[in-house]
Protein backbone atom coordinates (compact mmCIF):
# COMPACT_ATOMS: atom_id res chain seq x y z
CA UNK A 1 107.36 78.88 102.52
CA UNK A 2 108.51 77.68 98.64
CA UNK A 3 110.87 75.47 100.16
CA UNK A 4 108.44 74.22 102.83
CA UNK A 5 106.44 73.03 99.50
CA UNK A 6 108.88 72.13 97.47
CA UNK A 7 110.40 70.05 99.96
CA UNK A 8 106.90 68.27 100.92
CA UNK A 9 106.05 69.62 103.98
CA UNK A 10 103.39 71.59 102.95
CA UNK A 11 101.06 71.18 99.86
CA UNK A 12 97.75 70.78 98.34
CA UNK A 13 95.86 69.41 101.62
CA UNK A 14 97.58 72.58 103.01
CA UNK A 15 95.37 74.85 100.26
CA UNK A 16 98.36 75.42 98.06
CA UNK A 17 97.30 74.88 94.36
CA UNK A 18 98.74 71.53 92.47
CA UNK A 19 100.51 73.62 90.33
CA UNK A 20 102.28 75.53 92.61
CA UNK A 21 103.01 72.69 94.65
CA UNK A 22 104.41 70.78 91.24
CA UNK A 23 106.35 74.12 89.76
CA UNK A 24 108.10 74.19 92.98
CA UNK A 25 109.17 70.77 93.46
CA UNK A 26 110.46 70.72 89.95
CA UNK A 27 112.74 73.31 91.07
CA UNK A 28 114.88 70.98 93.30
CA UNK A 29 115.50 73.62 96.08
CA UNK A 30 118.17 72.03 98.15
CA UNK A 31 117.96 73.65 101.37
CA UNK A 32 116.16 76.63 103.12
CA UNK A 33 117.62 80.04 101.62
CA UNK A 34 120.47 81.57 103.65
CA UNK A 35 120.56 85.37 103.45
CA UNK A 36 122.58 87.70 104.04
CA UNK A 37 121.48 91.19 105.78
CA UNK A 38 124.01 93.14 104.09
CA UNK A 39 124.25 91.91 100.30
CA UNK A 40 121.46 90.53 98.31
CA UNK A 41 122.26 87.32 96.92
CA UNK A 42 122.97 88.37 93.41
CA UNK A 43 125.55 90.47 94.40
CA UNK A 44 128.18 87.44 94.89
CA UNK A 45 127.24 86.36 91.66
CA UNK A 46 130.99 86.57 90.71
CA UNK A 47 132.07 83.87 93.10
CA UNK A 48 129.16 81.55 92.68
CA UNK A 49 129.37 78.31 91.22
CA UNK A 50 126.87 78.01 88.32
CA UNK A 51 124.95 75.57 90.68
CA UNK A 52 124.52 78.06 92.80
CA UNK A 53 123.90 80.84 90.36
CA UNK A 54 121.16 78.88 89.41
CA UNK A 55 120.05 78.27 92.97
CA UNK A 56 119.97 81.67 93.81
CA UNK A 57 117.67 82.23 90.83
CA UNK A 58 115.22 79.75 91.85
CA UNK A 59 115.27 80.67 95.54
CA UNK A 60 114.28 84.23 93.97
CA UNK A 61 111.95 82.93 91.53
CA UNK A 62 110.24 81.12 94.48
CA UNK A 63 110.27 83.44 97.54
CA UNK A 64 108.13 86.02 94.89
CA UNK A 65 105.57 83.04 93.65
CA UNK A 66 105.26 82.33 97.78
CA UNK A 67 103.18 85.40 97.35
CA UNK A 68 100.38 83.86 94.85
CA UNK A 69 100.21 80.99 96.95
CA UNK A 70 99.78 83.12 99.60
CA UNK A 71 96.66 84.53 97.98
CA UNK A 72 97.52 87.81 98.75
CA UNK A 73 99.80 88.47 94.94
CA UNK A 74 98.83 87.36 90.46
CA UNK A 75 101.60 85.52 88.96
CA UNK A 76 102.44 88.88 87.15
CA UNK A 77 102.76 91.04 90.07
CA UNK A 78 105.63 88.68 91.02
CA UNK A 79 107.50 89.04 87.41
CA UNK A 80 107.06 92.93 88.17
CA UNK A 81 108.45 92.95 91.70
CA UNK A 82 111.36 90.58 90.31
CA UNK A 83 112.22 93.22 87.41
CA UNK A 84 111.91 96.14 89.79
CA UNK A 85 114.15 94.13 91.86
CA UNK A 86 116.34 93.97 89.29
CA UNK A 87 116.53 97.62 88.19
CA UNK A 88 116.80 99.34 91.83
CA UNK A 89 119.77 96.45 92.73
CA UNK A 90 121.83 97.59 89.46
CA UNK A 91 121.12 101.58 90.38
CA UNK A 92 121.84 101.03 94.15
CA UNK A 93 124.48 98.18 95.17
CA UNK A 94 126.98 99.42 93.14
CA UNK A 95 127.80 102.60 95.07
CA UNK A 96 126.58 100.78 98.46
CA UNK A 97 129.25 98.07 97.96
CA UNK A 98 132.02 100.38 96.73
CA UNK A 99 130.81 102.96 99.34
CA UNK A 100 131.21 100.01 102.19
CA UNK A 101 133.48 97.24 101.13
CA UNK A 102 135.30 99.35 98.82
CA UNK A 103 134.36 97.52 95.20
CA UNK A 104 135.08 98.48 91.52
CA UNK A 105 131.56 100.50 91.74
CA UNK A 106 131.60 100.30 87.77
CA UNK A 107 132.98 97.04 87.69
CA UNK A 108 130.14 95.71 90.10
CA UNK A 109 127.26 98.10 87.73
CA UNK A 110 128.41 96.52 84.53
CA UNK A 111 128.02 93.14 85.66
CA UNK A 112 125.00 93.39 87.11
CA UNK A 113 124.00 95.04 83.90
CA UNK A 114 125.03 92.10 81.98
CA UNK A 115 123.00 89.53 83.71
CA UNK A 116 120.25 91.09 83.97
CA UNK A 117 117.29 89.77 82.34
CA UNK A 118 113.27 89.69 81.84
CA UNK A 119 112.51 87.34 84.68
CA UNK A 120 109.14 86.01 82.87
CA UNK A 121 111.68 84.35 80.61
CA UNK A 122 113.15 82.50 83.14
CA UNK A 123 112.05 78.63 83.91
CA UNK A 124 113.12 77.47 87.00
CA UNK A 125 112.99 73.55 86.10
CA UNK A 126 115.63 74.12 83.20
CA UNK A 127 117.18 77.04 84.90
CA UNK A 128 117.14 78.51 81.34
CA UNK A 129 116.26 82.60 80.78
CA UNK A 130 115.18 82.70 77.31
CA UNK A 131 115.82 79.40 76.53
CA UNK A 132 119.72 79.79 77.21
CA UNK A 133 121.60 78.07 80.15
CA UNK A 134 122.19 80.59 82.84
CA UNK A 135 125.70 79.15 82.83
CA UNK A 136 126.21 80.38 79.27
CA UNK A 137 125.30 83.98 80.51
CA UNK A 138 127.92 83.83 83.50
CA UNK A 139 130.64 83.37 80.87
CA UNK A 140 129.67 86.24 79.02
C-alpha cells in the first residue's frame, strides 16, 4: 500500500491524508518490495549496496506508516513496532541463520548490533538516522 501511494496510484481522493501521501512520495520508492520468506531484509545488509540499504530502510519505514494510513495504528505505535522489530531480529536471526545456512552466529549478532538504531531518528527523504548518512554507518 506505501508504494501504491508513493507511486500515485492511490492518494488523498483515496482518504489517505496529504501528508502521508507527500512523506511517501518524498521517499522515492522504486519498485514494489520483494521479500523474502526466509530472511528479513536487513539480514543481507552485508551485501547491499548503500542504495539499497537505504531502500530497504524506507520500504520498512513505509510498510509500518501503511498502518496509520490505514486508520487502524498512531505514528508512534509504528516507531515501537519498528524498534521491537529491531530488538527480536538481533536476539533471533543470528542463531536461525547460523542454525540453517550455517553463518558466523556472532559475526551476524554484532553487526546487527551495530546498525541498529532508534528508528524515530530516521528520515526517509534524506535517508539520514540521526542526522548521519546511513552510508556512513555501513562503513562502520
Amino acid at each position: 500500500m506505501a508504494w501504491l501511494i508513493g507511486s500515485g496510484k492511490y492518494g488523498v481522493n483515496d482518504g489517505v491524508p496529504q501528508d502521508i501521501v507527500d512523506d511517501l512520495i518524498a521517499m522515492n520508492l522504486t519498485k514494489a518490495p520483494e521479500i523474502s520468506p526466509h530472511i528479513s531484509m536487513h539480514s543481507a545488509v552485508a551485501n547491499m549496496t548503500l542504495e539499497q540499504y537505504c531502500e530497504a530502510l524506507r520500504v520498512d519505514f513505509a510498510v509500518a506508516f501503511a498502518r496509520t494510513v490505514a486508520g487502524v495504528h498512531y505514528p508512534m505505535d509504528n516507531y515501537a513496532g519498528l524498534n521491537l522489530g529491531s530488538k527480536i531480529r538481533i536476539e533471533k536471526l543470528p542463531g536461525h541463520l547460523a542454525e540453517n545456512y550455517c553463518y558466523n552466529e556472532t559475526a551476524v549478532r554484532l553487526r546487527l548490533e551495530a546498525l541498529e538504531f532508534d528508528w524515530e531518528t530516521f528520515d526517509p527523504r534524506t535517508c539520514t538516522i540521526a542526522g548521519v548518512p546511513v552510508g556512513d554507518r555501513l562503513v562502520q
